[in-house]
C-alpha atoms as a PDB file:
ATOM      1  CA  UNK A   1      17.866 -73.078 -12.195  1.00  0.00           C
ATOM      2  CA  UNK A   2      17.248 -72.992  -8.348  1.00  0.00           C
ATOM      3  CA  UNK A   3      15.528 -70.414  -6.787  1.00  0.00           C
ATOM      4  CA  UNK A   4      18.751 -69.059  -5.176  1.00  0.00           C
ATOM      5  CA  UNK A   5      20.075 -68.695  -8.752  1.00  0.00           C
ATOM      6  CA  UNK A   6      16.990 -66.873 -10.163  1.00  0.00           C
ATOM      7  CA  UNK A   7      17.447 -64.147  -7.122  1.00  0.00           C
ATOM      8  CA  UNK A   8      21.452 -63.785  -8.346  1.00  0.00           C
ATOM      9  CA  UNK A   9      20.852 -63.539 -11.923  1.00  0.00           C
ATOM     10  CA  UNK A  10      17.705 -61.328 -11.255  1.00  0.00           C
ATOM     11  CA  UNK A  11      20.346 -58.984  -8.983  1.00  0.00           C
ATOM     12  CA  UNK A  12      22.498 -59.052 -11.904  1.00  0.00           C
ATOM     13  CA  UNK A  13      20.268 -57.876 -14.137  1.00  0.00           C
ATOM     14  CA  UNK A  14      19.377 -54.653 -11.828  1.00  0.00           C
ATOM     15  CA  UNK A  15      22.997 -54.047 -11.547  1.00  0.00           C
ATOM     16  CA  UNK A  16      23.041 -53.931 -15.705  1.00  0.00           C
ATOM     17  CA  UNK A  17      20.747 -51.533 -15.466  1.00  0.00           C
ATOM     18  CA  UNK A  18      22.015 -49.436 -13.236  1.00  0.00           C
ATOM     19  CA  UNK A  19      24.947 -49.042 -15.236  1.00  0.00           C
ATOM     20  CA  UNK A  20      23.235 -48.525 -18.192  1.00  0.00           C
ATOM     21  CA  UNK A  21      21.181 -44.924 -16.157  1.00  0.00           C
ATOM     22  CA  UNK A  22      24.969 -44.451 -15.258  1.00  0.00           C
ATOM     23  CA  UNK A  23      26.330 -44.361 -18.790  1.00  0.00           C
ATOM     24  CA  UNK A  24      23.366 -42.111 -20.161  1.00  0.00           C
ATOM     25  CA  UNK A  25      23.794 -39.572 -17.107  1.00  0.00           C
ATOM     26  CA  UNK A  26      27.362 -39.074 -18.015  1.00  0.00           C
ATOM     27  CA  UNK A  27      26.531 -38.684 -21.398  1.00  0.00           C
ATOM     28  CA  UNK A  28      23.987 -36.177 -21.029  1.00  0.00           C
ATOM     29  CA  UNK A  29      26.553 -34.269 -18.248  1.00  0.00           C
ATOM     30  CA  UNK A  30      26.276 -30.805 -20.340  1.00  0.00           C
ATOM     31  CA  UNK A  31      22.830 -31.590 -21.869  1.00  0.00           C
ATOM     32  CA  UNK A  32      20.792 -28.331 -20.746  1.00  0.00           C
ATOM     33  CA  UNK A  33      17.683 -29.316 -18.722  1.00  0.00           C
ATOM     34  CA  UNK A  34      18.829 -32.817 -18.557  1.00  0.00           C
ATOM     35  CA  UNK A  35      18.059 -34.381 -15.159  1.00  0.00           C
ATOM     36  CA  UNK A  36      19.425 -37.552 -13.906  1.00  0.00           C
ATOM     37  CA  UNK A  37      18.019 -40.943 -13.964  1.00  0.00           C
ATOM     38  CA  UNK A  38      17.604 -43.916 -12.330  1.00  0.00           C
ATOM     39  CA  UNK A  39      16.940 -47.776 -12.571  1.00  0.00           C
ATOM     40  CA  UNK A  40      13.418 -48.639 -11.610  1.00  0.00           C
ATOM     41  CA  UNK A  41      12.218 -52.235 -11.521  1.00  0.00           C
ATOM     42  CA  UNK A  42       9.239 -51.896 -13.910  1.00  0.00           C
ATOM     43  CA  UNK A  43       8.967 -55.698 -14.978  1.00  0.00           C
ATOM     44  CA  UNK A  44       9.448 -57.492 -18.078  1.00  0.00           C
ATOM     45  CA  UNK A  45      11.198 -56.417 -20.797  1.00  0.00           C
ATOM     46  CA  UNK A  46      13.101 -52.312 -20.786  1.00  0.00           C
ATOM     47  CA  UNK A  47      14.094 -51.161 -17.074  1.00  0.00           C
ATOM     48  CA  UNK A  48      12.420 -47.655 -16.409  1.00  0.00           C
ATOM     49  CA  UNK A  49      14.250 -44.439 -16.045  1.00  0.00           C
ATOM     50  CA  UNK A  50      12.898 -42.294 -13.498  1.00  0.00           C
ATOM     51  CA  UNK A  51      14.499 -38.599 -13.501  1.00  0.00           C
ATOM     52  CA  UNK A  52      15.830 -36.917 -10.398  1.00  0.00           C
ATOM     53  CA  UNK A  53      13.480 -33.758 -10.785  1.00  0.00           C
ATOM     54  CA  UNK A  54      15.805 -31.431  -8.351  1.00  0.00           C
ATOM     55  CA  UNK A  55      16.919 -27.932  -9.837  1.00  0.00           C
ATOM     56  CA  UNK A  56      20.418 -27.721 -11.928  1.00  0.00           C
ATOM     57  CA  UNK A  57      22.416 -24.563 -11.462  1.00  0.00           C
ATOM     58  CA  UNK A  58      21.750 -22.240 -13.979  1.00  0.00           C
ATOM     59  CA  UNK A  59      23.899 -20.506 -16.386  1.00  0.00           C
ATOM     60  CA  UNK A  60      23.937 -17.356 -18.429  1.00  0.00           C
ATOM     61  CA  UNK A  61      24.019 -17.299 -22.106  1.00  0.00           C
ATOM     62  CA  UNK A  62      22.794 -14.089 -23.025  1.00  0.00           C
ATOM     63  CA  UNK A  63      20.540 -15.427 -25.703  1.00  0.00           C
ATOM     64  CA  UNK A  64      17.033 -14.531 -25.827  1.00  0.00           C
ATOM     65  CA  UNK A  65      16.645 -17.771 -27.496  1.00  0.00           C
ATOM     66  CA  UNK A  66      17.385 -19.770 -24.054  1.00  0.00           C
ATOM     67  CA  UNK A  67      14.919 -19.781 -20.773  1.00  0.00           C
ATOM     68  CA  UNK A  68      15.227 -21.411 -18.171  1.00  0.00           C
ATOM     69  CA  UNK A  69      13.168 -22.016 -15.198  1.00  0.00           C
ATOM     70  CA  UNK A  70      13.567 -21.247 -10.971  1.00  0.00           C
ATOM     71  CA  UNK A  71      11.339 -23.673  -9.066  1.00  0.00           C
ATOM     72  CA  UNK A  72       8.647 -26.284  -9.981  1.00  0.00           C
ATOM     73  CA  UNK A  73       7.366 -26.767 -13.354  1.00  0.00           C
ATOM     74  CA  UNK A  74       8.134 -28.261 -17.184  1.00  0.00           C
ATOM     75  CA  UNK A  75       7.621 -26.700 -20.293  1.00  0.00           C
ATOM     76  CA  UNK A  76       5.126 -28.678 -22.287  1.00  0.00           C
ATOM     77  CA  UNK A  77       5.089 -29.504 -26.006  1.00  0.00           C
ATOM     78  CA  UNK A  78       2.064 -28.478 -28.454  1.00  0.00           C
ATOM     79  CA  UNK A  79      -0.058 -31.576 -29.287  1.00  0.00           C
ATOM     80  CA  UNK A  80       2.291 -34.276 -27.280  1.00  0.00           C
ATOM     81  CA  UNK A  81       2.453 -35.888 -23.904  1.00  0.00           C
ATOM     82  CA  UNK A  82       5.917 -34.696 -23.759  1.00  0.00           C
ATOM     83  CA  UNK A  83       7.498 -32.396 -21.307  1.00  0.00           C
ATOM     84  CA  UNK A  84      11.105 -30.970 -20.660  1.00  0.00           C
ATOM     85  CA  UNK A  85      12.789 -28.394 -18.776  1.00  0.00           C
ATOM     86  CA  UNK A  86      15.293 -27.922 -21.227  1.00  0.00           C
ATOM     87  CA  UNK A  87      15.022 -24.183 -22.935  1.00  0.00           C
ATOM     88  CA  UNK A  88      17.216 -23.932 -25.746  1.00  0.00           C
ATOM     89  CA  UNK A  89      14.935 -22.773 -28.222  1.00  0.00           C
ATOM     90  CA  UNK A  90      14.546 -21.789 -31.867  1.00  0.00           C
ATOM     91  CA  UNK A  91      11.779 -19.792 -34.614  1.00  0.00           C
ATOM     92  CA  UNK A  92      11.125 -22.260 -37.378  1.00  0.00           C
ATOM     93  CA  UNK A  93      10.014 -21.642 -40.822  1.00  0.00           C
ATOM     94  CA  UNK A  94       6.443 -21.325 -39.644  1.00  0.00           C
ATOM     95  CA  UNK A  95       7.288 -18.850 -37.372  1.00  0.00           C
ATOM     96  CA  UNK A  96       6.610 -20.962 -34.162  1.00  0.00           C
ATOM     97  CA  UNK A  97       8.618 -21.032 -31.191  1.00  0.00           C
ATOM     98  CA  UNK A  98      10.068 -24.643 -30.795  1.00  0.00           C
ATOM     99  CA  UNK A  99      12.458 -26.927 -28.922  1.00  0.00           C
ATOM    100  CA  UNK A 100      15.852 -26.580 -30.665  1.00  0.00           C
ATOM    101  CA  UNK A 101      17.007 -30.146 -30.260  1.00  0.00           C
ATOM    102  CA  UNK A 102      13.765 -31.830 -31.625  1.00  0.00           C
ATOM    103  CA  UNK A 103      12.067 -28.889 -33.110  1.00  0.00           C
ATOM    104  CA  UNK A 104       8.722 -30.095 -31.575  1.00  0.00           C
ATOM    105  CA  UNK A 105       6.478 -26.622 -30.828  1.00  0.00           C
ATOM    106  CA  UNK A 106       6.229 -24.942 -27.164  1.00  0.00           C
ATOM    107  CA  UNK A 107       3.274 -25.248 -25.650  1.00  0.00           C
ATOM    108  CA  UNK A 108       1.147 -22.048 -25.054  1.00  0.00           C
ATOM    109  CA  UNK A 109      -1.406 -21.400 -22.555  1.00  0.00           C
ATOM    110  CA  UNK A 110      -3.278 -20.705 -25.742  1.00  0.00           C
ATOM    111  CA  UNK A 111      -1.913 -23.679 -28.846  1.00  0.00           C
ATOM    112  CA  UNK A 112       1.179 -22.937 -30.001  1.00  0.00           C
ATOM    113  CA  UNK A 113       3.229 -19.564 -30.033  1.00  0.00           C
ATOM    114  CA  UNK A 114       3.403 -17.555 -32.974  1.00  0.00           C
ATOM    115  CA  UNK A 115       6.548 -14.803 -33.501  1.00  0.00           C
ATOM    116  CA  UNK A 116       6.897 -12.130 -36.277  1.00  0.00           C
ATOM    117  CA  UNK A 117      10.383 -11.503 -37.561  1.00  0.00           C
ATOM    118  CA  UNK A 118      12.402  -9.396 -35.302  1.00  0.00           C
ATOM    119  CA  UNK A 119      13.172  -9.316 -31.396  1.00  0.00           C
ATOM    120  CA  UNK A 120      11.211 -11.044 -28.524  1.00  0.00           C
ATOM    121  CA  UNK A 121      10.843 -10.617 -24.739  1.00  0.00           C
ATOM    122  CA  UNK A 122       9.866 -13.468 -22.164  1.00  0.00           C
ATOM    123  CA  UNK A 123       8.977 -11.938 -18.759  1.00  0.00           C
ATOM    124  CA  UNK A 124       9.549 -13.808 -15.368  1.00  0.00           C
ATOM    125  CA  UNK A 125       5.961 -15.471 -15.542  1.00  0.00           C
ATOM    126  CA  UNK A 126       6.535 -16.736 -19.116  1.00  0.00           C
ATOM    127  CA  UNK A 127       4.569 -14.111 -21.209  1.00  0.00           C
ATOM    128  CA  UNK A 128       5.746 -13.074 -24.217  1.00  0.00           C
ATOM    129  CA  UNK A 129       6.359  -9.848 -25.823  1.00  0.00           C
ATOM    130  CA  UNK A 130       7.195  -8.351 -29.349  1.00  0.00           C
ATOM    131  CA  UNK A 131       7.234  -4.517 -28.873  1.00  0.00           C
ATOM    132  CA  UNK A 132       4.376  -4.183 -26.489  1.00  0.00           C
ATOM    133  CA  UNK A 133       2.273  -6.438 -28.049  1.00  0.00           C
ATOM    134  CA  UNK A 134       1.477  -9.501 -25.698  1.00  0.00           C
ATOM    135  CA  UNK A 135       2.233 -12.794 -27.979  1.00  0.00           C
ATOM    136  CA  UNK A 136       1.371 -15.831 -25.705  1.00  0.00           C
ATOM    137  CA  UNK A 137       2.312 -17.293 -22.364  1.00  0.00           C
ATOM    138  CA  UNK A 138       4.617 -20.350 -22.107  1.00  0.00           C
ATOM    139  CA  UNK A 139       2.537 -23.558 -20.836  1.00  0.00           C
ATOM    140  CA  UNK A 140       4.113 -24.160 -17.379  1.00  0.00           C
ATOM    141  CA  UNK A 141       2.941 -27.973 -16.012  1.00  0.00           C
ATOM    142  CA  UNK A 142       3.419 -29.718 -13.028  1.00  0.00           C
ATOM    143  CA  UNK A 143       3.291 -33.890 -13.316  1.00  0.00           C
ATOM    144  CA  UNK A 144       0.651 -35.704 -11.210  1.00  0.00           C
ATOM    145  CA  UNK A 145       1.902 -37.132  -8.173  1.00  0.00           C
ATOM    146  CA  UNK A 146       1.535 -40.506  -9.644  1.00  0.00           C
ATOM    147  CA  UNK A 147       2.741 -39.709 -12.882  1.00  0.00           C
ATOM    148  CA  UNK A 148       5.533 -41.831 -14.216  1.00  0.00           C
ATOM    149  CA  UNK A 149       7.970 -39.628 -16.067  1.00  0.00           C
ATOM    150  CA  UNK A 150       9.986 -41.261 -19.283  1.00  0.00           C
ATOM    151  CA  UNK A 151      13.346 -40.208 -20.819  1.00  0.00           C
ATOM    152  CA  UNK A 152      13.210 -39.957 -24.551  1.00  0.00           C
ATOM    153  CA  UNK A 153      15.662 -38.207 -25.287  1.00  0.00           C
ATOM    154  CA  UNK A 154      16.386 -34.218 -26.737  1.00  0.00           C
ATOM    155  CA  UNK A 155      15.728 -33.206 -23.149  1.00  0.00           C
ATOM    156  CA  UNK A 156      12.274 -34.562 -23.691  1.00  0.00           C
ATOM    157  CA  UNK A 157      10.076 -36.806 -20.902  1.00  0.00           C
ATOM    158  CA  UNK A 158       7.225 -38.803 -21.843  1.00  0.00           C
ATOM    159  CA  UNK A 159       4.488 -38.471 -19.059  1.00  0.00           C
ATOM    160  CA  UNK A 160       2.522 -41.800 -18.402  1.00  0.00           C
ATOM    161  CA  UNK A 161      -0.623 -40.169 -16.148  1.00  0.00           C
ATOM    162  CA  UNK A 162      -2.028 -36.626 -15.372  1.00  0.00           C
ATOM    163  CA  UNK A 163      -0.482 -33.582 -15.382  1.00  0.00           C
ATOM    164  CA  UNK A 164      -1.414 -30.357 -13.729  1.00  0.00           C
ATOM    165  CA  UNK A 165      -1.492 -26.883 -14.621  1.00  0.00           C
ATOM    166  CA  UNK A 166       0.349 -24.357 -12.737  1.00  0.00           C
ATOM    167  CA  UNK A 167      -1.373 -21.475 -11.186  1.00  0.00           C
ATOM    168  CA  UNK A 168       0.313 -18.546 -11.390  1.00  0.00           C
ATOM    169  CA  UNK A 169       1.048 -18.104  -7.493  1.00  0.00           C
ATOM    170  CA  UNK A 170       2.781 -21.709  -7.334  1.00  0.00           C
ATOM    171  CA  UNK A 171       5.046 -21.577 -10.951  1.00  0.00           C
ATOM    172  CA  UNK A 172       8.411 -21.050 -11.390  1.00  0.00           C
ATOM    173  CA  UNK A 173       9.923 -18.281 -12.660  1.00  0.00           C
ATOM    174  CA  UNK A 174      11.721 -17.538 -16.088  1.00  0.00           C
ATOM    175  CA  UNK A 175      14.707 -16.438 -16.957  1.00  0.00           C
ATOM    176  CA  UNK A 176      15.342 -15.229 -20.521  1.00  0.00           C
ATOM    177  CA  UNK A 177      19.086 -15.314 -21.495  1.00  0.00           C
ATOM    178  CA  UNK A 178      19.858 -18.574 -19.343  1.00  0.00           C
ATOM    179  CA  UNK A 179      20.185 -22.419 -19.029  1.00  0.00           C
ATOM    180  CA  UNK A 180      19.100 -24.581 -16.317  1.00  0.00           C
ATOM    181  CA  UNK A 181      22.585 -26.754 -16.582  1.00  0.00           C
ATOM    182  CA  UNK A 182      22.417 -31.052 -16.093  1.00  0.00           C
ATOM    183  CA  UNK A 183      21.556 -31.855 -12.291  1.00  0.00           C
ATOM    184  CA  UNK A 184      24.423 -34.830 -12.796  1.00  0.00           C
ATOM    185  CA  UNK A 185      27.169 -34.617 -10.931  1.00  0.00           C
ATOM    186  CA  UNK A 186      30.120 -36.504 -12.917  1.00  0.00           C
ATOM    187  CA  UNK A 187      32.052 -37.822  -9.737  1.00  0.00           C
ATOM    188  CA  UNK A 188      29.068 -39.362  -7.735  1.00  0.00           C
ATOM    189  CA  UNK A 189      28.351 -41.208 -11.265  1.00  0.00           C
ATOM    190  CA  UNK A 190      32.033 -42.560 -11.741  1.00  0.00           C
ATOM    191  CA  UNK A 191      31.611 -43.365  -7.528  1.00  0.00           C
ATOM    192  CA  UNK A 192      28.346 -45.317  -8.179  1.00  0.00           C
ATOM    193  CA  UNK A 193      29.752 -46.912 -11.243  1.00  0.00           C
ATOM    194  CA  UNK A 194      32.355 -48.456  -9.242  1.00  0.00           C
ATOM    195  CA  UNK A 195      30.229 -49.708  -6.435  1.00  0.00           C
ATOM    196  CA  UNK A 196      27.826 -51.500  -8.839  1.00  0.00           C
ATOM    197  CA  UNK A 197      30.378 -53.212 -11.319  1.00  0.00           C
ATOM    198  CA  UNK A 198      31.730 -54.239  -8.172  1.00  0.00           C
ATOM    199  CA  UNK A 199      28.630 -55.835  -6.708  1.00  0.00           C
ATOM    200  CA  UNK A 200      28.223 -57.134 -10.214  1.00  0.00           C
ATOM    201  CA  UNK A 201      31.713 -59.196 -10.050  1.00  0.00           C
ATOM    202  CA  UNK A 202      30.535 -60.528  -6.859  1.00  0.00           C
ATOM    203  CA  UNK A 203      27.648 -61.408  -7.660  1.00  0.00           C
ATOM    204  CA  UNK A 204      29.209 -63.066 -10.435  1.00  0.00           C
ATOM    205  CA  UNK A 205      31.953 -64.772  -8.218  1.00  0.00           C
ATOM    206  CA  UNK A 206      28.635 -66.158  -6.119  1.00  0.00           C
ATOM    207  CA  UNK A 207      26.564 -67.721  -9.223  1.00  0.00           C
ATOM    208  CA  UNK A 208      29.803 -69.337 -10.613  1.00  0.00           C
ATOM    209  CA  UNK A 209      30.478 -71.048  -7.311  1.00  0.00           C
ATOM    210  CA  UNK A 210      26.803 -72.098  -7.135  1.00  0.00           C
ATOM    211  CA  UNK A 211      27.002 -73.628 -10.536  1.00  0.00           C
ATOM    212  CA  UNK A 212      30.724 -75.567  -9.610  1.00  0.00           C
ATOM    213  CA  UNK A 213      28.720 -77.362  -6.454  1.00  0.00           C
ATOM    214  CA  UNK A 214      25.618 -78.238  -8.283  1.00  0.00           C
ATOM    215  CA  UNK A 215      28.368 -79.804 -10.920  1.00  0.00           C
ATOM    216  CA  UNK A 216      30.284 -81.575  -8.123  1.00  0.00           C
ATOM    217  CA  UNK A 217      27.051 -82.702  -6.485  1.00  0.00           C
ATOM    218  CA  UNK A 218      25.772 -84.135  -9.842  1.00  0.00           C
ATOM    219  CA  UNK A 219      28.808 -86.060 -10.385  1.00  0.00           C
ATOM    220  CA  UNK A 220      28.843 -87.381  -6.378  1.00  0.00           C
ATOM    221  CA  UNK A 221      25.252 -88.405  -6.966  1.00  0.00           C
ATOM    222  CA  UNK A 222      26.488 -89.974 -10.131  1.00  0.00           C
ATOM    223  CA  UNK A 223      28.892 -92.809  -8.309  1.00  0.00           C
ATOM    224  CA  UNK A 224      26.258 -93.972  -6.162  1.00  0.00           C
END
């Protein structure tokens, strides 16, 4: 194939992909903490999904199992280069606080967070509280700026690079009893899938003509 043809079929491809970050934003539309993604050129092989890191609206649940977060900042899981702003949350059979969708274990500042039967408290810098008795402070990070962030899935991101702690002037703040909703907006996702299936059919159109006048040139040539 010419090179012209390689640049159309390599456009294509992008376009694919871009519908493919479409279709798993408007999946994920009332996914808590989920942030949209988009199509990044990474080479060979799977396209990379880079989230869009800005703040969803948050809602009340009035569960003292959800958190969410105001401002900059992830939640980080114990043991894992994983991180998520999602905080629907759970007490499993060890007693640990974990993630609810993948039961992984929140990060503390201090391992993991350990929680006696009974009612909890999470204050507006993350500590937590059973009675008066301090438990454990939620692990708030900030990715590197050159840190590639990868969706996995459950809310979760995969962090390829650094990542930096958060000092207590510069973190977010918590908010026991709510969700950070899904920064996707539904109709800009149905607008952009339009746009690019469109470019994709002319695309398309382009590469199909290109192939009918290499065929007509091949059979002129042939007569001679």
């Amino acid at each position: 194939m010419d090179e012209l043809g390689s640049v159309l079929l390599a456009a294509m491809r992008a376009d694919m992909d871009r519908v493919g970050a479409i279709a798993h934003n408007v999946a994920n539309v009332s996914t808590a903490g989920f942030k949209r993604v988009f199509s990044m050129a990474g080479g060979p092989g799977e396209p990379l999904l880079q989230p869009d890191r800005r703040q969803g609206a948050l809602s009340r649940t009035g569960s003292p199992l959800d958190v969410a977060m105001e401002g900059r900042g992830f939640l980080a899981v114990e043991g894992q280069p994983l991180l998520s702003r999602g905080g629907m949350l759970r007490r499993d059979d060890q007693g640990r606080l974990v993630f609810a969708g993948s039961g992984l274990p929140v990060a503390g500042e201090e391992g993991a967070l350990l929680l006696q039967a009974g009612a909890f408290r999470i204050d507006a810098s993350g500590a937590l509280f059973q009675g008066e008795r301090r438990v454990g402070r939620l692990r708030q990070v900030q990715p590197a700026p050159d840190t590639r962030l990868e969706a996995v899935g459950n809310g979760l991101y995969r962090f390829h690079g650094g990542v930096d702690e958060v000092g207590h002037e510069g973190q977010g703040r918590f908010r026991q009893g709510f969700l950070e909703m899904s920064n996707v907006n539904a109709s800009t996702e149905m607008v952009a899938l339009v746009a690019t299936t469109r470019h994709f059919e002319s695309l398309q159109k382009v590469l199909h003509g290109l192939d009918a006048l290499h065929d007509r040139t091949l059979r002129t040539l042939g007569e001679f």
